[in-house]
Protein backbone atom coordinates (compact mmCIF):
# COMPACT_ATOMS: atom_id res chain seq x y z
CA UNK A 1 -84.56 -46.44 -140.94
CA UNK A 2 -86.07 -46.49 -137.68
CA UNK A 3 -88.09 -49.77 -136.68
CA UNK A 4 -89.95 -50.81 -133.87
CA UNK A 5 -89.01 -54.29 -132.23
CA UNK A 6 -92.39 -56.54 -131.33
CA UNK A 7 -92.86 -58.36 -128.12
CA UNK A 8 -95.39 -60.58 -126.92
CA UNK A 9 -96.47 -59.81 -123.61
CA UNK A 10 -97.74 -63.00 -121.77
CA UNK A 11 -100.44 -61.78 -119.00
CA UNK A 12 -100.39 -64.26 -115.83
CA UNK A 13 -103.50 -65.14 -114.64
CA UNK A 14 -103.56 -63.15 -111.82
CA UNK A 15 -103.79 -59.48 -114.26
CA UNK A 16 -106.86 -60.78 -115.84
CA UNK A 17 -110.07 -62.18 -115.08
CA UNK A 18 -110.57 -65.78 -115.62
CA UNK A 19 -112.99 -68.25 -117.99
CA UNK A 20 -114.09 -71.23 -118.19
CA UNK A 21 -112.18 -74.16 -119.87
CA UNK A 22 -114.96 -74.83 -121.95
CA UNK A 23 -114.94 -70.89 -123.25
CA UNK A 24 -112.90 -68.62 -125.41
CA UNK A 25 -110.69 -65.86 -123.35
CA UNK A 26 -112.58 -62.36 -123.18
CA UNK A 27 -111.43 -60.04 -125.50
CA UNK A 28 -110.07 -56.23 -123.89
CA UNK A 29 -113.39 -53.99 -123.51
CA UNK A 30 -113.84 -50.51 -122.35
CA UNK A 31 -112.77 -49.76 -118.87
CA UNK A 32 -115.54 -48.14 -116.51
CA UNK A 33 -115.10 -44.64 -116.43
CA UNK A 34 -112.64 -44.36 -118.88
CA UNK A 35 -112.86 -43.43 -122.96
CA UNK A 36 -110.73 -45.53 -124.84
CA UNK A 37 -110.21 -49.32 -125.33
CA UNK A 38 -106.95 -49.86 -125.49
CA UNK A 39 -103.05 -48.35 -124.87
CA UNK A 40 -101.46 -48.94 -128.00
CA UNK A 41 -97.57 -48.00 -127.81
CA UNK A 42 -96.44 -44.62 -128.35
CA UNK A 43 -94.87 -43.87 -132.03
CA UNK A 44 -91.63 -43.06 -130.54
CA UNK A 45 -90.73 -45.90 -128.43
CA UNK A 46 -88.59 -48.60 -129.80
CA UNK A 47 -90.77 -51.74 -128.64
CA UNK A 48 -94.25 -52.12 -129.71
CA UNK A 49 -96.27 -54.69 -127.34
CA UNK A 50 -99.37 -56.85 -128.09
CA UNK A 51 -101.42 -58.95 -125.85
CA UNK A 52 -101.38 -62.99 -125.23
CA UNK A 53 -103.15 -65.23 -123.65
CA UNK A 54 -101.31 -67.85 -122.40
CA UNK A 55 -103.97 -69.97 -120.87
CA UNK A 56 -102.85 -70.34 -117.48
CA UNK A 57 -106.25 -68.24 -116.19
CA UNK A 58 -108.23 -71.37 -116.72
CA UNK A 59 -106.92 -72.93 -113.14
CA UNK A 60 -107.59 -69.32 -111.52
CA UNK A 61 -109.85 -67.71 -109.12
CA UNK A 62 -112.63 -67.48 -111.11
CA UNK A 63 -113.94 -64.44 -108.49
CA UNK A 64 -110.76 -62.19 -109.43
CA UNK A 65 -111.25 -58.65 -111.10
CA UNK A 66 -108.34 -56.72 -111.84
CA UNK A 67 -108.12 -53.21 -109.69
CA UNK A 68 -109.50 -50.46 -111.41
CA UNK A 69 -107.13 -47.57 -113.57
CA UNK A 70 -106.00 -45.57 -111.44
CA UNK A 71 -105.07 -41.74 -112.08
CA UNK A 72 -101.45 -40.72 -111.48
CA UNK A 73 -100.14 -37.04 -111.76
CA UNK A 74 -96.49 -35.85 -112.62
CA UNK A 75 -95.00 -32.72 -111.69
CA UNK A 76 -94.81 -30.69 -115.10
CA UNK A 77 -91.15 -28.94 -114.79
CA UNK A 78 -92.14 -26.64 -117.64
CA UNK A 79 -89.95 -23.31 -117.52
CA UNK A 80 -93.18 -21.51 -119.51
CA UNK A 81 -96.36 -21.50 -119.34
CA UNK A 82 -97.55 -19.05 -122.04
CA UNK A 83 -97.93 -21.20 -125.95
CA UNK A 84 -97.70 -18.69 -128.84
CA UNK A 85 -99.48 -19.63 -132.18
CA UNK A 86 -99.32 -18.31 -135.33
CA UNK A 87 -101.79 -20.81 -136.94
CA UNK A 88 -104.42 -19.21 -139.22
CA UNK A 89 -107.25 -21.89 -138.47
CA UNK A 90 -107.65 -21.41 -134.37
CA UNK A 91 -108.73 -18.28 -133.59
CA UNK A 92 -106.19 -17.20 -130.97
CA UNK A 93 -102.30 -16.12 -130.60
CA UNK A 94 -101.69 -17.17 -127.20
CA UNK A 95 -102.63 -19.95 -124.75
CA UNK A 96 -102.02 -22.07 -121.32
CA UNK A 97 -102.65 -25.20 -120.63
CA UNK A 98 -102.29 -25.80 -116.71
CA UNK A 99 -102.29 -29.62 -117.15
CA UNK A 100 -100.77 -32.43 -119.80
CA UNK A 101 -103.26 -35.11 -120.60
CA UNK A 102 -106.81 -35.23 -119.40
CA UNK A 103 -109.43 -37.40 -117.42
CA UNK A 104 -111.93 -36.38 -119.15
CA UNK A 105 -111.10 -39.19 -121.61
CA UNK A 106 -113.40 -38.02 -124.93
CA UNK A 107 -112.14 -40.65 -127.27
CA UNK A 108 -111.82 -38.13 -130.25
CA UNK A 109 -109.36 -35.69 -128.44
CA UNK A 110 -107.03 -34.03 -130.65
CA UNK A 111 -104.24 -33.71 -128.23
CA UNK A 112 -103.83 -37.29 -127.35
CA UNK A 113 -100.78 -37.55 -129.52
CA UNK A 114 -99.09 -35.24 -127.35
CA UNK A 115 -98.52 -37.61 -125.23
CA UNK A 116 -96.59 -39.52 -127.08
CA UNK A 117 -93.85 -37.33 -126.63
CA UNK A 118 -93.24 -38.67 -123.18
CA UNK A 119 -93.07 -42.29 -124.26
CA UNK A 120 -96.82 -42.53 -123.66
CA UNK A 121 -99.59 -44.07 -125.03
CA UNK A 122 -102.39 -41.60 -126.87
CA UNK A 123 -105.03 -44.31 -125.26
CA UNK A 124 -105.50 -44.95 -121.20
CA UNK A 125 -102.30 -43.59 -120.67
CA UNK A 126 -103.50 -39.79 -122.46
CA UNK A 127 -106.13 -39.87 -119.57
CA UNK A 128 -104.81 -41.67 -116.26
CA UNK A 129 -101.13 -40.27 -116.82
CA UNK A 130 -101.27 -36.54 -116.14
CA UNK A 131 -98.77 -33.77 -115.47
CA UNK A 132 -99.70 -30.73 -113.11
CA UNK A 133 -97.91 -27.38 -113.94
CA UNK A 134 -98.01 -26.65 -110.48
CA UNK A 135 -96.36 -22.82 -110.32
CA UNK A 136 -97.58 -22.00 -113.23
CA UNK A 137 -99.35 -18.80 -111.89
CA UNK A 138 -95.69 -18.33 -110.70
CA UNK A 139 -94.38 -18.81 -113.59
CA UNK A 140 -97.18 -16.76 -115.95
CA UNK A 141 -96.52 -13.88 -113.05
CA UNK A 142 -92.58 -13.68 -114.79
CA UNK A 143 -93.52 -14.09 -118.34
CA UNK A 144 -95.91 -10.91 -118.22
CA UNK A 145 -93.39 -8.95 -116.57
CA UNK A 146 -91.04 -9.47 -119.08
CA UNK A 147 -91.06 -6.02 -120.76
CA UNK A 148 -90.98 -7.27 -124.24
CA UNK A 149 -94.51 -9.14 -123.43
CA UNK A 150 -97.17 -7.76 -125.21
CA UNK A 151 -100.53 -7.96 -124.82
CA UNK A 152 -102.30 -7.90 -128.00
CA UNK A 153 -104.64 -10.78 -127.61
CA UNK A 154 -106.59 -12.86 -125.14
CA UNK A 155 -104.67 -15.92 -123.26
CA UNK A 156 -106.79 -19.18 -124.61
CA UNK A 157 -107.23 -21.71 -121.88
CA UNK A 158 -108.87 -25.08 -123.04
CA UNK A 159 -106.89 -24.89 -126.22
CA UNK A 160 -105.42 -28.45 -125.83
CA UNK A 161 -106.58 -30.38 -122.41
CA UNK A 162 -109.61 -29.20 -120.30
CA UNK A 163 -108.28 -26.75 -117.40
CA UNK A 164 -111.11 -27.85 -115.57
CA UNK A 165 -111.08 -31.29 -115.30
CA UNK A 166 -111.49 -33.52 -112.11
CA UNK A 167 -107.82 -32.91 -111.10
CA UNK A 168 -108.85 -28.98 -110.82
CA UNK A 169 -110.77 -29.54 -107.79
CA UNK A 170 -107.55 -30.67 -105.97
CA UNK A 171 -105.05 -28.94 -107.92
CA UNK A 172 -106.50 -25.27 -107.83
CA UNK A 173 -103.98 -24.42 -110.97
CA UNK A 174 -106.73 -22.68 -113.48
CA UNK A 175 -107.94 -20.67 -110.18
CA UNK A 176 -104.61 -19.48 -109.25
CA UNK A 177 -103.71 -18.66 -112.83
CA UNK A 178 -107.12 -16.26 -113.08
CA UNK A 179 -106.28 -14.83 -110.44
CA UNK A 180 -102.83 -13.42 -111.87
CA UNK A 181 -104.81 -12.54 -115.13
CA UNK A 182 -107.55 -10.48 -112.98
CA UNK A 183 -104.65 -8.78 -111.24
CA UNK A 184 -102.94 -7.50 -114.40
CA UNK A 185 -105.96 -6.74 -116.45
CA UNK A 186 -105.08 -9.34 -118.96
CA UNK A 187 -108.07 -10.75 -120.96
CA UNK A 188 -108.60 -14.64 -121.41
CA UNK A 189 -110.92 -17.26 -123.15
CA UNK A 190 -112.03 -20.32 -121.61
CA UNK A 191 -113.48 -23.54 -123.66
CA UNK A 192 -114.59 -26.22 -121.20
CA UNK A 193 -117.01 -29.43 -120.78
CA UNK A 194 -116.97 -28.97 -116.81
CA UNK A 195 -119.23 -27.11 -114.60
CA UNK A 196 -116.41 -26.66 -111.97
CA UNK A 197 -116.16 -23.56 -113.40
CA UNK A 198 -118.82 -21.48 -111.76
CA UNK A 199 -116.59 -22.09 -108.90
CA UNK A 200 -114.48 -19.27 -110.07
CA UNK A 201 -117.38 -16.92 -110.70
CA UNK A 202 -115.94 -14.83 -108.46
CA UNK A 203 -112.72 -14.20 -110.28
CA UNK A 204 -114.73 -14.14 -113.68
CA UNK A 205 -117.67 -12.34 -112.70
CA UNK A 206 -115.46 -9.15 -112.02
CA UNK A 207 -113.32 -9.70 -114.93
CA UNK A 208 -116.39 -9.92 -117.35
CA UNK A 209 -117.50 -6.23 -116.09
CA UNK A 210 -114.38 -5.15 -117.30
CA UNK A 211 -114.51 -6.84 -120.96
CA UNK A 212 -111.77 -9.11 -119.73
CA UNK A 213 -113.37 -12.95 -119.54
CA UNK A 214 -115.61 -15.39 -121.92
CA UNK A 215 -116.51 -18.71 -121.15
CA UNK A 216 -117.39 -21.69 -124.48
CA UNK A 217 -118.86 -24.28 -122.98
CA UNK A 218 -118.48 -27.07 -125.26
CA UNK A 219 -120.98 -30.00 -125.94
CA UNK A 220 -120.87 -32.66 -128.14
CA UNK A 221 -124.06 -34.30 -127.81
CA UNK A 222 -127.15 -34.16 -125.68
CA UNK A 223 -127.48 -38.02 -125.91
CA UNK A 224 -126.91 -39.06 -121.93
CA UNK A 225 -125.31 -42.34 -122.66
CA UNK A 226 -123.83 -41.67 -125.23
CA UNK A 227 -121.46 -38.93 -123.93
CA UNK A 228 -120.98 -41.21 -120.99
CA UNK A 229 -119.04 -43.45 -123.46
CA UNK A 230 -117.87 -40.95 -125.92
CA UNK A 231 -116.79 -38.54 -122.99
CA UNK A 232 -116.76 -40.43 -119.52
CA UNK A 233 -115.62 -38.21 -117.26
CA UNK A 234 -116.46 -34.55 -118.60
CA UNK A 235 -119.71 -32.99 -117.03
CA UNK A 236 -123.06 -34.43 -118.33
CA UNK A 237 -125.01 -32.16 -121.09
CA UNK A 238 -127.33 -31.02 -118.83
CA UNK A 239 -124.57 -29.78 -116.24
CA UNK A 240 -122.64 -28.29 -119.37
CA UNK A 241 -125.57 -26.23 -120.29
CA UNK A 242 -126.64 -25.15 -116.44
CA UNK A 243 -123.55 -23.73 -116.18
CA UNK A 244 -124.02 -21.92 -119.52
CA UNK A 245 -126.88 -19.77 -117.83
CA UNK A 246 -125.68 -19.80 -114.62
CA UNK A 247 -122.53 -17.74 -116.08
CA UNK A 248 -124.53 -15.49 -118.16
CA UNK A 249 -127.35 -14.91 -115.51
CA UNK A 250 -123.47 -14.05 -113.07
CA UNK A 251 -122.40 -11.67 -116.22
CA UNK A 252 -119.91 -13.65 -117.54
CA UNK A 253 -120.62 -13.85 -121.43
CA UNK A 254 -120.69 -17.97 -122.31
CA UNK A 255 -121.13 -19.50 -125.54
CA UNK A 256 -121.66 -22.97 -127.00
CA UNK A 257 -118.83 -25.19 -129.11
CA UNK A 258 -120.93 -27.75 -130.64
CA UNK A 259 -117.38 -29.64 -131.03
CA UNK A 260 -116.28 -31.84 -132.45
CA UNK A 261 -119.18 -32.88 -134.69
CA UNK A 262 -119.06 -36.42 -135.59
CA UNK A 263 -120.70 -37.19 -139.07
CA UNK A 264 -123.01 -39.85 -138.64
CA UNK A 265 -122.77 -39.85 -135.04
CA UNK A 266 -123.76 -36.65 -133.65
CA UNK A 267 -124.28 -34.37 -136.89
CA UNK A 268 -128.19 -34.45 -136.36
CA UNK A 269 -127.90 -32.93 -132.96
CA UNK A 270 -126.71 -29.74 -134.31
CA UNK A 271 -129.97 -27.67 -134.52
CA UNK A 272 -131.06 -29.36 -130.96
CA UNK A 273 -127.77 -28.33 -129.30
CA UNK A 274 -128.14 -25.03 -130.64
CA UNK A 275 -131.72 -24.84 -129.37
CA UNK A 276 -130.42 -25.54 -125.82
CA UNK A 277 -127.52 -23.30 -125.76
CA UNK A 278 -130.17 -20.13 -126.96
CA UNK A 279 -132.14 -21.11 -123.85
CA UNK A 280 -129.26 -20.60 -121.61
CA UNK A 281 -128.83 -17.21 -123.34
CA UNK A 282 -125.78 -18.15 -125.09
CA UNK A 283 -123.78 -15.57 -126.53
CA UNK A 284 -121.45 -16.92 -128.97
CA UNK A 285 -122.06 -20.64 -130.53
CA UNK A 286 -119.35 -22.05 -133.21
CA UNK A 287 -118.27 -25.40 -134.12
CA UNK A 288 -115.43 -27.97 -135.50
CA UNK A 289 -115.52 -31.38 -137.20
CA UNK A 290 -113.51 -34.23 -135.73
CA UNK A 291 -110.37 -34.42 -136.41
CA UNK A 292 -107.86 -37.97 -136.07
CA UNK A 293 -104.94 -37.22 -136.41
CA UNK A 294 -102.11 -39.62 -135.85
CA UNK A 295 -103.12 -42.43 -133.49
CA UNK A 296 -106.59 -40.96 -132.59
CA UNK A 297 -107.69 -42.65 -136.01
CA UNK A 298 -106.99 -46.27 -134.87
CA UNK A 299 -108.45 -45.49 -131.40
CA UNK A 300 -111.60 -43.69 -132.91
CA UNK A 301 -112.15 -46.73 -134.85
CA UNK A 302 -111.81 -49.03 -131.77
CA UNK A 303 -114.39 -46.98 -130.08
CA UNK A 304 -116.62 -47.00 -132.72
CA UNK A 305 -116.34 -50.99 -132.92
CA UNK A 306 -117.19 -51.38 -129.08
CA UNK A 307 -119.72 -48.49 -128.55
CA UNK A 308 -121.47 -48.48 -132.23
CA UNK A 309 -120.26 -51.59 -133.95
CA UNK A 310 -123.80 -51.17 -135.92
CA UNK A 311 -122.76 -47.39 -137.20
CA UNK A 312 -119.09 -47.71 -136.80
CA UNK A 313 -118.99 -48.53 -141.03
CA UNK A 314 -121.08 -45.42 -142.20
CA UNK A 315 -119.69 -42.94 -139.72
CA UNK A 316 -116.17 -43.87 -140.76
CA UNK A 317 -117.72 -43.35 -144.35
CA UNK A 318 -118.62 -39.87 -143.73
CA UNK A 319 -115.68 -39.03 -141.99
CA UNK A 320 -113.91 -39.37 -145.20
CA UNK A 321 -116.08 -37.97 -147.23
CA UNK A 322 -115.60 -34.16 -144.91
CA UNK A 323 -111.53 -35.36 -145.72
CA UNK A 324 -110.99 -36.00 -148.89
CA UNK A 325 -110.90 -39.62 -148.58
CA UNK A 326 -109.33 -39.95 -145.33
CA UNK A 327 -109.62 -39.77 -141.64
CA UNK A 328 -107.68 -36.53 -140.95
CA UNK A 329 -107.37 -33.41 -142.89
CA UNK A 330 -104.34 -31.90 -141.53
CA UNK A 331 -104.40 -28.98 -143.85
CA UNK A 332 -104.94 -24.95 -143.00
CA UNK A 333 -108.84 -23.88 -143.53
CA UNK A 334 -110.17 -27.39 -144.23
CA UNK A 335 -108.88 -29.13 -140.49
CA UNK A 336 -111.91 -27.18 -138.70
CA UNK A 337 -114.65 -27.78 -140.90
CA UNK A 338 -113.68 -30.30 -143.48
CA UNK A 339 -114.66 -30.08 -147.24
CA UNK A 340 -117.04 -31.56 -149.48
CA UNK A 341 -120.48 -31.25 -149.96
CA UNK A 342 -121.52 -32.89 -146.51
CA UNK A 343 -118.82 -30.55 -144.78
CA UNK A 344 -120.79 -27.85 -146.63
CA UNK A 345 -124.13 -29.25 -145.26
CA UNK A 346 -123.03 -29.13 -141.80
CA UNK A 347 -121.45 -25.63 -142.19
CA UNK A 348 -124.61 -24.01 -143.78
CA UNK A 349 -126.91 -25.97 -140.95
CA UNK A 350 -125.08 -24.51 -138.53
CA UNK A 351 -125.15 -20.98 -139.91
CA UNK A 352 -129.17 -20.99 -140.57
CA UNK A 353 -130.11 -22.73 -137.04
CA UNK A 354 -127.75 -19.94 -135.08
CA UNK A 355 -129.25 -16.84 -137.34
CA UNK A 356 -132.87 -18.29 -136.86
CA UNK A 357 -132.01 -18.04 -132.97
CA UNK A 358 -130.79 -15.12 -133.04
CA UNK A 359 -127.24 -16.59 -130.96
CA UNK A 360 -124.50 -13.58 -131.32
CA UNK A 361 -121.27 -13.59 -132.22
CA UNK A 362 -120.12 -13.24 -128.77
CA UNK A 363 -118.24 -9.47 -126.88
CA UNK A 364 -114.77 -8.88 -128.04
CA UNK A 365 -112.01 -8.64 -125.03
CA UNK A 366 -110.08 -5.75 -124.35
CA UNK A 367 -106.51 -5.86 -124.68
CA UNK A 368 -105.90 -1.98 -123.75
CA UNK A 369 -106.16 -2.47 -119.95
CA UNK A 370 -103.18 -4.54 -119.22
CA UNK A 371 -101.21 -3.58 -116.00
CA UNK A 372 -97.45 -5.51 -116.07
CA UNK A 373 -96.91 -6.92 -112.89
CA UNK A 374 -93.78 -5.90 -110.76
CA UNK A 375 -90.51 -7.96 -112.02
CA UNK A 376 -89.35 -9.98 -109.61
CA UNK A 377 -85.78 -9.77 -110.67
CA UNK A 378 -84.24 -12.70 -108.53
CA UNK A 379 -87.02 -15.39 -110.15
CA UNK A 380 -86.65 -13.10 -113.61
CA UNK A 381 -83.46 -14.33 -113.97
CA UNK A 382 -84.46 -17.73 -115.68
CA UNK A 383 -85.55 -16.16 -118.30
């Protein structure tokens, strides 16, 4: 049976800030700008490490801070770019995620485990480790010329990390890859918290006229400070919701996720957030429940200690109650929206605020227009 091996990790003074003799050693707190407390070790390496304080910071410079996190980015090798799914629960067949990890940081990201997969930690590493798929317009160019692609439903972007997080600005992958979508008539959903997208208005805009583009512009609170803990690095609520109207005043349908909802956090914001998203003429609005699965459960609960140590008891409560008793419902048709009679609560408040707004249910895409692009047979090759 496969074990993990424990080691100690003694921190010289110099990787810390000091104390006094007189005074107990800090404990690890949040890091400015960033979502989650810690980096436990990944579930699939063979050593797990714990902090120690050995002491020696007591005859220190007092005056020392450590440097700040810094963000690193990995070239993604990926020979695909284009994710089939054939899960009943998400809405979509097809997706792309241009990047691996995400700065945004929102503590109660379901794809932090993913990361584990590279020897990773789901915590700071999940959002100051990235990898860049940096031809993948290239690559999606190939895929869509295959002649056994078919285009029978919209390509999802957003589906895992956020393809417009800070590392877009630089990176220009999302752009690039709308660009080969516009070109072939292919249609594609968007679910973001940034407002970098109205940069590519001008690749949507056109693509909207032609039934081809939606944008979900997803916010999880309207509470300032609290999404500066809960989601450091994402777009504030007010941006989130400009950019809602400024899409739909540029004809580009955009709709609200109020996702995830956190019971006992952020469940009373639903009818508010709603109210917001109908005055930037939404035109879709759904939502999800939080989901922990794997690691995010320990690292939820961390947060919830350090942010909300006051709450962190009853909204752990709740959470169980929409999961049957646990943290994470990994099952088909309950994982979304949880079960129970307070799963049932938020489902049917959700319902009666959007039909009293009058919010649609959003265009449908059309599939019908796609144009293959010309096979590049050299490049096809790897294939």
């Amino acid at each position: 049976m496969f074990s993990k091996q424990r080691q100690t990790l003694f921190m010289p003074s110099r990787f810390r800030k000091t104390h006094p003799p007189d005074q107990e050693a800090p404990k690890a707190g949040p890091k400015r700008g960033r979502g989650a407390v810690g980096n436990p070790t990944g579930r699939y390496e063979s050593v797990s490490r714990t902090g120690f304080d050995d002491g020696w910071d007591q005859v220190a410079d007092a005056d020392w801070t450590p440097p700040p996190l810094r963000t690193t980015v990995t070239e993604d090798k990926s020979r695909s770019v284009i994710c089939r799914h054939d899960s009943p629960d998400v809405g979509f067949g097809a997706s792309i995620n241009p990047y691996r990890g995400c700065e945004h940081g929102c503590i109660y990201c379901f794809a932090r485990p993913s990361h584990a997969y590279f020897g990773l930690s789901t915590g700071l590493d999940f959002e100051s480790k990235l990898f860049a798929k940096n031809d993948a317009d290239k690559i999606l160019r190939q895929e869509l010329a295959n002649p056994r692609y078919v285009c029978d439903d919209a390509i999802a972007m957003g589906t895992n990390t956020d393809p417009y997080q800070p590392l877009e600005r630089e990176r220009q992958i999302t752009r690039r890859i709308l660009q080969v979508l516009s070109e072939c008539h292919h249609p594609v959903s968007i679910v973001t918290k940034s407002a970098l997208v109205l940069r590519d208005i001008d690749i949507l805009g056109p693509m909207a006229k032609r039934g081809l583009a939606i944008v979900l512009i997803s916010v999880t609170t309207l509470d300032r400070n609290l999404a500066r803990r809960m989601e450091p690095r994402a777009a504030t609520p007010e941006k989130r919701l400009a950019a809602m109207r400024a899409l739909n005043d540029a004809g580009v349908p955009a709709g609200v996720m109020v996702a995830p909802i956190i019971p006992g956090l952020t469940d009373h914001e639903i009818e508010p957030i709603l109210e917001k998203a109908a005055e930037a003429k939404a035109q879709t609005a759904g939502f999800t429940i939080v989901r922990l699965p794997y690691e995010i459960k320990d690292l939820f609960r961390e947060w919830l200690r350090t942010h909300v140590p006051l709450r962190a008891s009853h909204v752990e409560t709740l959470i169980r109650e929409v999961r049957g008793g646990k943290l994470n419902d990994p099952n088909f048709g309950s994982r979304m929206r949880g079960n129970g009679p307070y799963a049932q609560l938020i489902g049917r408040r959700f319902r009666l605020a959007r039909e009293r707004l009058g919010i649609p249910h959003g265009p449908a895409l059309d599939t019908g227009q796609f144009q293959r692009p010309a096979r590049d047979s050299a490049q096809f090759s790897l294939f």
